[in-house]
Protein backbone atom coordinates (compact mmCIF):
# COMPACT_ATOMS: atom_id res chain seq x y z
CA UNK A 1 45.35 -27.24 -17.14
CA UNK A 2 45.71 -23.90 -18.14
CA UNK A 3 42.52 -24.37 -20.36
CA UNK A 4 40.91 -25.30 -17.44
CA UNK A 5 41.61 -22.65 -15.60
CA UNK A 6 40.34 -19.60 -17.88
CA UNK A 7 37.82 -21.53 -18.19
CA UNK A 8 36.50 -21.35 -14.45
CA UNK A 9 37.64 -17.50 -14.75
CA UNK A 10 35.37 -16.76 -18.03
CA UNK A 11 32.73 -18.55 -15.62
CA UNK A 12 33.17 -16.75 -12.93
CA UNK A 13 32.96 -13.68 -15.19
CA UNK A 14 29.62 -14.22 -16.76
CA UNK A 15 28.38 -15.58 -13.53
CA UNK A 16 29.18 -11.98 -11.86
CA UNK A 17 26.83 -9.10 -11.82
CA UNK A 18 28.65 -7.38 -13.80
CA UNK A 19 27.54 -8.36 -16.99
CA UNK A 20 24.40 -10.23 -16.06
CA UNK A 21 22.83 -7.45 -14.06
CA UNK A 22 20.01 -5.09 -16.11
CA UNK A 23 21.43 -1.26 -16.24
CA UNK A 24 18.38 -0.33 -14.41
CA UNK A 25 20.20 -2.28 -11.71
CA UNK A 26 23.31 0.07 -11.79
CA UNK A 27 20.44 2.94 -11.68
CA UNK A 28 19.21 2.06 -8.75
CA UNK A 29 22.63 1.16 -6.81
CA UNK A 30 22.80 5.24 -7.38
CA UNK A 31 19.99 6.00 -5.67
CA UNK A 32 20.56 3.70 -3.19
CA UNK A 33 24.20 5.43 -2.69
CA UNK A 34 21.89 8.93 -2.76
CA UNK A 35 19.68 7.84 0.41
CA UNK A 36 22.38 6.48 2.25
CA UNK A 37 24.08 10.04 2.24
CA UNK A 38 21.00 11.68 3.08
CA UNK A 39 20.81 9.20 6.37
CA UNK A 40 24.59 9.06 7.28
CA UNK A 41 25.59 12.99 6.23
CA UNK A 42 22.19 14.56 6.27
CA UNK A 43 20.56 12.29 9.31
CA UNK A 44 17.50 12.73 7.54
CA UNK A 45 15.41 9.86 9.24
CA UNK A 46 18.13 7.45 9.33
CA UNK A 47 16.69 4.42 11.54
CA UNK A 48 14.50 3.96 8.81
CA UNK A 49 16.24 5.17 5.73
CA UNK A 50 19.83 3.66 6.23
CA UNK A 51 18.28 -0.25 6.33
CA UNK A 52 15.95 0.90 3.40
CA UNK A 53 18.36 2.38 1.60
CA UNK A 54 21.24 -1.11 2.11
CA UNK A 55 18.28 -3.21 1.13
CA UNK A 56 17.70 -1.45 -2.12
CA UNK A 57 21.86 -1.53 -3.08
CA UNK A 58 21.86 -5.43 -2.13
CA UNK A 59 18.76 -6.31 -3.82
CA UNK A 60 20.36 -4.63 -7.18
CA UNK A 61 23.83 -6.39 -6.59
CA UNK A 62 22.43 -9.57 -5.87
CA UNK A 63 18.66 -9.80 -6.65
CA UNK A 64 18.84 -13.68 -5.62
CA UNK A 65 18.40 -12.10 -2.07
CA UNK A 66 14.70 -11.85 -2.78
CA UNK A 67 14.23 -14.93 -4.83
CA UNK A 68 11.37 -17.15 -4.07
CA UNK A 69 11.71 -20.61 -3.14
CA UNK A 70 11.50 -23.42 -5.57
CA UNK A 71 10.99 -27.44 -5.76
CA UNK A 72 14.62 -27.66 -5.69
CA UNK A 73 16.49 -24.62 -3.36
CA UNK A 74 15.36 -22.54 -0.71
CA UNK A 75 14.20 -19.03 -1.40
CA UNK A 76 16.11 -16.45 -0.74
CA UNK A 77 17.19 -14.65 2.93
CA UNK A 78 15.17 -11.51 2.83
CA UNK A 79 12.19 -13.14 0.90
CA UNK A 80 11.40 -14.67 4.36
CA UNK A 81 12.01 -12.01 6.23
CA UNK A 82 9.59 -9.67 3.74
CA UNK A 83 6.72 -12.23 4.78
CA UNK A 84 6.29 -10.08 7.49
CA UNK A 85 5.60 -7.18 5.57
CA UNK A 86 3.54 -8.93 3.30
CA UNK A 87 1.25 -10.61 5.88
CA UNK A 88 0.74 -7.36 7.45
CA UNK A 89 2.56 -8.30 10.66
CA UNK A 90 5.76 -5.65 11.11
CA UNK A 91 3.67 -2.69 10.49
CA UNK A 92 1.10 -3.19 13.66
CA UNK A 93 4.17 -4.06 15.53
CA UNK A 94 5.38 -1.06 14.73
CA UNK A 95 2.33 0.87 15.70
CA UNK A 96 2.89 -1.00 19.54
CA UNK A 97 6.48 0.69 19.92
CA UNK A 98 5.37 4.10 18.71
CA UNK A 99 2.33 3.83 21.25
CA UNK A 100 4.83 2.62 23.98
CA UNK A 101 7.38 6.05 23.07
CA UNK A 102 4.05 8.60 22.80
CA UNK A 103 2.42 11.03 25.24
CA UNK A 104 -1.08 11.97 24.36
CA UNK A 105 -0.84 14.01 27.33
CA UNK A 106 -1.20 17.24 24.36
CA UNK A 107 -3.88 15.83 22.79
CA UNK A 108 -5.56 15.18 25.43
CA UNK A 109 -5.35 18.61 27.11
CA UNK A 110 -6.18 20.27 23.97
CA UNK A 111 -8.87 18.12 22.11
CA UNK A 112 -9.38 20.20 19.59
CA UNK A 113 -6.07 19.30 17.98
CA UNK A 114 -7.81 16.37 16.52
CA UNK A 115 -9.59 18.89 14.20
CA UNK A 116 -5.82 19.32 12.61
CA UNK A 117 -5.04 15.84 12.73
CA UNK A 118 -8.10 15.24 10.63
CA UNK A 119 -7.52 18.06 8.37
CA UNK A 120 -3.98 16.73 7.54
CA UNK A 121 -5.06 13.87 5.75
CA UNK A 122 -7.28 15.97 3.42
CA UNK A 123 -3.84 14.91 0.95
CA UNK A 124 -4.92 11.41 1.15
CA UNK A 125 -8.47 11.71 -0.18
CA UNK A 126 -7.46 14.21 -3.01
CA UNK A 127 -4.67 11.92 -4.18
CA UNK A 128 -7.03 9.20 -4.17
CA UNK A 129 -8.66 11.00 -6.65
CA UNK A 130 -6.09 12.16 -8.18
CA UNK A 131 -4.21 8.75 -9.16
CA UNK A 132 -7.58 8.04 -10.33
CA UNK A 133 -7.68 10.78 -13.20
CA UNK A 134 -4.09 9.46 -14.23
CA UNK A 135 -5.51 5.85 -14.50
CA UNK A 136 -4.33 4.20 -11.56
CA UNK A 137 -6.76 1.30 -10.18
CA UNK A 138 -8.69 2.36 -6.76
CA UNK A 139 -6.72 -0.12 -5.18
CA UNK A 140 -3.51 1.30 -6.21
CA UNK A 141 -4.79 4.85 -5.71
CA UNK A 142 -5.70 4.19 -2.37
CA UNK A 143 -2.18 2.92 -1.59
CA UNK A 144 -0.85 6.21 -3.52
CA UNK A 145 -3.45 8.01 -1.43
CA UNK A 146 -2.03 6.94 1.74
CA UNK A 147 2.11 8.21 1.65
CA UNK A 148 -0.24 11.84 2.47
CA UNK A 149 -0.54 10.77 5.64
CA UNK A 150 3.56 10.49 5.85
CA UNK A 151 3.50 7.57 8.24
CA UNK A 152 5.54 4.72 6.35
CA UNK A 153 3.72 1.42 8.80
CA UNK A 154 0.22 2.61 7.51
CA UNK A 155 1.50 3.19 3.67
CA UNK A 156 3.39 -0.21 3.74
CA UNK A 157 0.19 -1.75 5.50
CA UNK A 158 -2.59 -0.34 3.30
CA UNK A 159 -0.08 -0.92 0.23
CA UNK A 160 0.49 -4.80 1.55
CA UNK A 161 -3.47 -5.20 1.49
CA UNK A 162 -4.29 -3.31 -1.34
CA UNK A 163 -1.83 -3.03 -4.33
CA UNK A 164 1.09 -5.31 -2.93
CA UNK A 165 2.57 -4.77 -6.74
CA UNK A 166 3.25 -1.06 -5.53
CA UNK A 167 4.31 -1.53 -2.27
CA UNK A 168 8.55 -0.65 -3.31
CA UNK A 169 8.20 2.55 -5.20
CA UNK A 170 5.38 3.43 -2.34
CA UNK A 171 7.38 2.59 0.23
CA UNK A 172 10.37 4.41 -0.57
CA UNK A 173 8.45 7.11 -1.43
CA UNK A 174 6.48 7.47 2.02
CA UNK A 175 10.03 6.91 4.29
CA UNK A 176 11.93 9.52 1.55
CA UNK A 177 9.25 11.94 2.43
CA UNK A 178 8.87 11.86 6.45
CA UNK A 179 12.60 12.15 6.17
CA UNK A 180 12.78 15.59 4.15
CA UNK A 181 9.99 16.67 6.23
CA UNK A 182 12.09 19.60 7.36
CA UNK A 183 12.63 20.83 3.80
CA UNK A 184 9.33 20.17 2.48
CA UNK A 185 7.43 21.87 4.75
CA UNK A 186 8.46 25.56 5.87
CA UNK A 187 8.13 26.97 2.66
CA UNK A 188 4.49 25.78 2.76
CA UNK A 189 4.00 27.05 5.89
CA UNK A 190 5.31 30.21 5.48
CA UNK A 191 3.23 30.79 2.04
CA UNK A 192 0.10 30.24 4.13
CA UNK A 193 0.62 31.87 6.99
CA UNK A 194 1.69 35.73 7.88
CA UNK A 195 4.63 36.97 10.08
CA UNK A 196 1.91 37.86 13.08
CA UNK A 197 0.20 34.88 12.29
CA UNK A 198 3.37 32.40 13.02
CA UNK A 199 5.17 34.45 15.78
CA UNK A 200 2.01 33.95 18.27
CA UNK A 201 2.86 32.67 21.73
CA UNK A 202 0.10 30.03 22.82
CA UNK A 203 -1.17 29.46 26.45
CA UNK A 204 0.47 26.75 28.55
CA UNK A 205 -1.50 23.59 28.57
CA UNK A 206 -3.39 22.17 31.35
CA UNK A 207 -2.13 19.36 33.28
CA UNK A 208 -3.47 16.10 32.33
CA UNK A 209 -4.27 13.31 34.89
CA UNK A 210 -2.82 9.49 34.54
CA UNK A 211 -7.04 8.75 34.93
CA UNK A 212 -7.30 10.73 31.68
CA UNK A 213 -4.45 8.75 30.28
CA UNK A 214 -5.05 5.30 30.85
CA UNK A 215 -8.46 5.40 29.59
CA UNK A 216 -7.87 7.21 26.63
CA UNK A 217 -6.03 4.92 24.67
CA UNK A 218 -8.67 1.99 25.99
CA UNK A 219 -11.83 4.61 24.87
CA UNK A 220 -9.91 5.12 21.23
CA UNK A 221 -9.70 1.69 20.89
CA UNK A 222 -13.17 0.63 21.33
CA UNK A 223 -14.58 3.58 19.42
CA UNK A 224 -11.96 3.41 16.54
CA UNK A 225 -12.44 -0.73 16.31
CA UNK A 226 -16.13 -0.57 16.01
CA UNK A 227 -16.53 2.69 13.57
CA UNK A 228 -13.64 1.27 11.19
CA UNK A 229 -12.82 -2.42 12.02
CA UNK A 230 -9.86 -2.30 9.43
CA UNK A 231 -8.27 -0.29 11.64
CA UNK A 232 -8.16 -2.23 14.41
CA UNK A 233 -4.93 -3.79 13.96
CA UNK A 234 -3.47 -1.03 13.80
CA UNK A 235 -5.34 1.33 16.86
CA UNK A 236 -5.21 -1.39 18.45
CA UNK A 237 -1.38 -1.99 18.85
CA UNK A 238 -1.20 1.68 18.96
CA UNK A 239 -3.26 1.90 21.85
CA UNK A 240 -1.50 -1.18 23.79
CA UNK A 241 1.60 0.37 23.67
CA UNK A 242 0.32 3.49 25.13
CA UNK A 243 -1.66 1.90 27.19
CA UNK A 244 1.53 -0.14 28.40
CA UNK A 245 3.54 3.49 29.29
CA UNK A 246 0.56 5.12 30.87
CA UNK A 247 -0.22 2.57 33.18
CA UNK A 248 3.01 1.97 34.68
CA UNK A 249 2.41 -1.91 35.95
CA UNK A 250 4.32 -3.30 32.94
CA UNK A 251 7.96 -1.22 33.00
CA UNK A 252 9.52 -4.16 31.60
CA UNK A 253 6.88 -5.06 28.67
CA UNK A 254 6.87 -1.37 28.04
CA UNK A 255 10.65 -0.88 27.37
CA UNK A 256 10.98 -3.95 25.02
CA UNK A 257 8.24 -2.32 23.05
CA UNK A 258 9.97 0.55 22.61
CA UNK A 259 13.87 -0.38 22.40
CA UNK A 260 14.47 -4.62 21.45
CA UNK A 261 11.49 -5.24 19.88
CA UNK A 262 11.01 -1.58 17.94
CA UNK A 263 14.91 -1.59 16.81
CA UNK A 264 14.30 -5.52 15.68
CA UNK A 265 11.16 -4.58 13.69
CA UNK A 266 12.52 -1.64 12.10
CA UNK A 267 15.63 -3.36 10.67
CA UNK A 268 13.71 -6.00 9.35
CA UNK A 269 11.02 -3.67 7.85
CA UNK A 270 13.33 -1.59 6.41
CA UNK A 271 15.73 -4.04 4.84
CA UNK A 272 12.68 -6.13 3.23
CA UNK A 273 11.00 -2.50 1.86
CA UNK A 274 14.06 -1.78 -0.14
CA UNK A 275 15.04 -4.52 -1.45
CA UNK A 276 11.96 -4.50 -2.80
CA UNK A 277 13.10 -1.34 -4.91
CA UNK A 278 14.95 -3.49 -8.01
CA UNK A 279 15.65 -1.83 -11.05
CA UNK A 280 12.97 -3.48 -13.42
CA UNK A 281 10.24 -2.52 -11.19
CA UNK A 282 11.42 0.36 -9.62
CA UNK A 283 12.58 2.75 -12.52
CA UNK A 284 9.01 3.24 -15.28
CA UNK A 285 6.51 6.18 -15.91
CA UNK A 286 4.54 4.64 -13.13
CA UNK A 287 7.10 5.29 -10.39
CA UNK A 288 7.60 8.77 -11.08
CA UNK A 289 4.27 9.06 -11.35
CA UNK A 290 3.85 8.03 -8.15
CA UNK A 291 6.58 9.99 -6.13
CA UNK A 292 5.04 12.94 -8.06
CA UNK A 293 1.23 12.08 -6.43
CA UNK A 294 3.34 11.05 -3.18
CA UNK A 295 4.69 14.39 -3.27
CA UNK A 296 1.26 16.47 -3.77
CA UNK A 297 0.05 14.27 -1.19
CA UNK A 298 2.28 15.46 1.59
CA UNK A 299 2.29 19.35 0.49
CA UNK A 300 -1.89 19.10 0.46
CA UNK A 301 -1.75 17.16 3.60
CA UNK A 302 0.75 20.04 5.37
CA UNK A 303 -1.75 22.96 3.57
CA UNK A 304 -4.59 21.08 5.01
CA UNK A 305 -3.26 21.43 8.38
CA UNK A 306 -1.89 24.87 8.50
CA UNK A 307 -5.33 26.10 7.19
CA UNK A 308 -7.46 24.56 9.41
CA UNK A 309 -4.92 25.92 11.92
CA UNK A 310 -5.28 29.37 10.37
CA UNK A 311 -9.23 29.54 10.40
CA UNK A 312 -8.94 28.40 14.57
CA UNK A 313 -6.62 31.33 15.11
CA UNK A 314 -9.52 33.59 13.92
CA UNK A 315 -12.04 31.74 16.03
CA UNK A 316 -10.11 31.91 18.58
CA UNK A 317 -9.19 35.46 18.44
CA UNK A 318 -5.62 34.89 18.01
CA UNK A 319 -4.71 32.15 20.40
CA UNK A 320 -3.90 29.43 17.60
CA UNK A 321 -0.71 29.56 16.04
CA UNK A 322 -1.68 28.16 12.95
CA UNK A 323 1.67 26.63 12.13
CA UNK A 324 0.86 23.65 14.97
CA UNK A 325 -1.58 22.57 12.04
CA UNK A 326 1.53 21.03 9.82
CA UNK A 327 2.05 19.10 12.41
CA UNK A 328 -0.61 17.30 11.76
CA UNK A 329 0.91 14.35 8.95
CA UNK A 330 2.25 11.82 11.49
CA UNK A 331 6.26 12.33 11.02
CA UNK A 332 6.16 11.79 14.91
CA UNK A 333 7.83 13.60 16.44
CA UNK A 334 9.78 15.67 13.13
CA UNK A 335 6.69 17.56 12.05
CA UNK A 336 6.20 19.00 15.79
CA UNK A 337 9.93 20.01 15.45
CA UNK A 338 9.50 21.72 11.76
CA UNK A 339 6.58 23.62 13.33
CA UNK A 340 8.60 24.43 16.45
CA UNK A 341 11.58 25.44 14.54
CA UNK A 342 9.83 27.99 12.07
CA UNK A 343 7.41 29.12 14.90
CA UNK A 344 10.83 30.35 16.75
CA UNK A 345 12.74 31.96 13.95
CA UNK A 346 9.96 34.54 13.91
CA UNK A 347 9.22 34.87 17.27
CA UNK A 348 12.46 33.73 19.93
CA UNK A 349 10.08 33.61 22.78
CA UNK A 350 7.79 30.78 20.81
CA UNK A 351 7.77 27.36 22.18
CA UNK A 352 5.18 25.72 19.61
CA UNK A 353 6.73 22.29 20.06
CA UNK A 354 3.99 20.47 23.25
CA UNK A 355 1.29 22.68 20.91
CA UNK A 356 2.67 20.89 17.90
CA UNK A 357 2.56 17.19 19.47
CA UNK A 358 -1.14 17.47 19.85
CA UNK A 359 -1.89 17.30 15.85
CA UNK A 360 1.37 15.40 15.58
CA UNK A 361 0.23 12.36 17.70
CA UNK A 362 -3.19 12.64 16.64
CA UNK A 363 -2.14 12.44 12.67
CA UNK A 364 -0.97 9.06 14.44
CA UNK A 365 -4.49 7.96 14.77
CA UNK A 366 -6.12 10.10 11.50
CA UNK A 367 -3.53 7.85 9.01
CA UNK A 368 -4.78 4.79 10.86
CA UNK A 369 -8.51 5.56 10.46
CA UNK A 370 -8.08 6.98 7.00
CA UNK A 371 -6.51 3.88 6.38
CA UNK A 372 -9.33 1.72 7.65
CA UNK A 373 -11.80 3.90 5.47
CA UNK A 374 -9.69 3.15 2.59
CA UNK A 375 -9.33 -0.22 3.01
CA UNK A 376 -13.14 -1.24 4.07
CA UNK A 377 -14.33 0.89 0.60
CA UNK A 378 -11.72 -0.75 -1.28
């Protein structure tokens, strides 16, 4: 009897993680540990980060979680639920809520900011090119490419379509970024920009009508879907949701979209991108090299922005502040805040943030059609 029983307790023993799990495993529980601080202490994007960062520490504790079903067992719990990320279906239904929670009322009243949208995602092209010289694939360099555009549904979508083998490291890297957003960027801003140049008090905007509103989303759509087709999925869910706030018969459909259905989607989302994160695949030369492109990605992006933003202030003979133009990466609605935050420490009197949500929203729509270029070249 008393065989018997150390018997079951060596089993249980070499049945534990402890000793079957790779150290890389251990590595990554760390890290995991690291990103949970940073969205329970820090509240550095923590809707997203908190379920990424549990689904990376379960996936290394118990990595059946992700197993794939066989002839004889079912797979495992979140390798279901990450067949929504592979099919390409959380990230448009993403792109629905964040339509139903945005106002393109700034946009809209200031057209222009679309200029610093599009200049934003100058960090996607170049680290396109980029991962190229360090002998990525183009598929996988486009997916690289794409965590420039800090918007984590259109990196996990273009990733999902184009190097799916990426789509963890890529993932984490795109979320880890929107969420330092407010570290990353101010020192870029302020290198690019002078004292004058970031303490200048813009004109109020003009009012925008609900006309203007309800058929913007419906005019982006159609001109979006038939210049880029690969984009509509996402435009188009974008654009819905918008179109859903802005018209104001569908109060009901409209707060689902943005509350049950958004919270739902997000949980899932992140859980499945994390625990995509395991040790084996998550820790090699290719990893860091890709939160190192990641990283040049966002800082080129932001330097895009801020420049384009600079060269409108001399146009317009000082009216610009050129910091609205970091804005432009689509951390909705964090990069508006960054620019609002550094725009004020100069200048008390500033109130950059409506000027900011112009580029902001419309680095929304630039990620989504730089996507779609990427995707229908690649």
């Amino acid at each position: 009897m008393i065989e018997g029983f150390v018997n079951a307790v060596v089993g249980i023993i070499q049945e534990s993680g402890f000793l079957s799990s790779d150290w890389r495993n251990y590595v990554m529980i760390g890290i995991a540990c690291v990103l949970l601080y940073l969205a329970i202490a820090r509240q550095f994007e923590p809707l997203l980060l908190l379920p990424i960062a549990f689904g990376m520490l379960l996936v290394n504790v118990y990595p059946a979680i992700m197993a794939e079903p066989t002839e004889t067992a079912n797979g495992g719990l979140f390798y279901y639920l990450y067949q929504g990320v592979k099919l390409g279906i959380y990230p448009p239904l993403i792109f629905l809520g964040v339509g139903a929670m945005t106002d393109f009322g700034p946009l809209i009243a200031r057209p222009s900011s679309f200029l610093l949208g599009a200049a934003a995602q100058l960090g996607i092209f170049l680290t396109f090119l980029g991962a190229l010289a360090l002998g990525f694939t183009p598929q996988q360099s486009g997916a690289i490419g794409i965590i420039g555009g800090a918007d984590g549904p259109t990196a996990i979508y273009v990733t999902s379509r184009l190097a799916p083998e990426l789509l963890g490291p890529i993932a984490v890297a795109a979320y880890s970024y929107m969420a330092l957003v407010p570290v990353i960027q101010p020192p870029i801003m302020k290198l690019l920009t002078t004292k004058k140049e970031r303490s200048i008090v813009m004109e109020q905007l003009r009012p925008v009508s609900k006309l203007e509103k309800i058929l913007f989303p419906v005019i982006v759509t159609v001109l979006v879907s038939l210049l880029l087709p690969d984009a509509a999925p996402l435009i188009g869910m974008l654009m819905l949701g918008n179109l859903m706030r802005e018209s104001g018969v569908v109060s009901r459909l409209s707060n689902t979209a943005q509350n049950e259905l958004m919270n739902i989607i997000t949980i899932c989302l992140g859980m499945t991108v994390g625990a995509t994160a395991t040790g084996e695949v998550f820790l090699s030369a290719g990893t860091i090299k890709i939160i190192l492109l990641g990283l040049a990605a966002f800082a080129i992006g932001t330097a895009g922005g801020v420049l384009l933003g600079k060269v409108m202030c001399k146009v317009s003979g000082g009216k610009v502040n050129p910091l609205i133009g970091s804005a432009g990466v689509s951390a909705v609605p964090m990069a508006a805040r960054v620019s609002q935050k550094v725009g004020q420490a100069e200048n008390p009197g500033n109130f950059l943030l409506m000027h900011a949500m112009g580029p902001n929203v419309s680095g929304v729509i630039g990620s989504a059609v730089a996507a779609g270029v990427l995707l229908n070249i690649l």
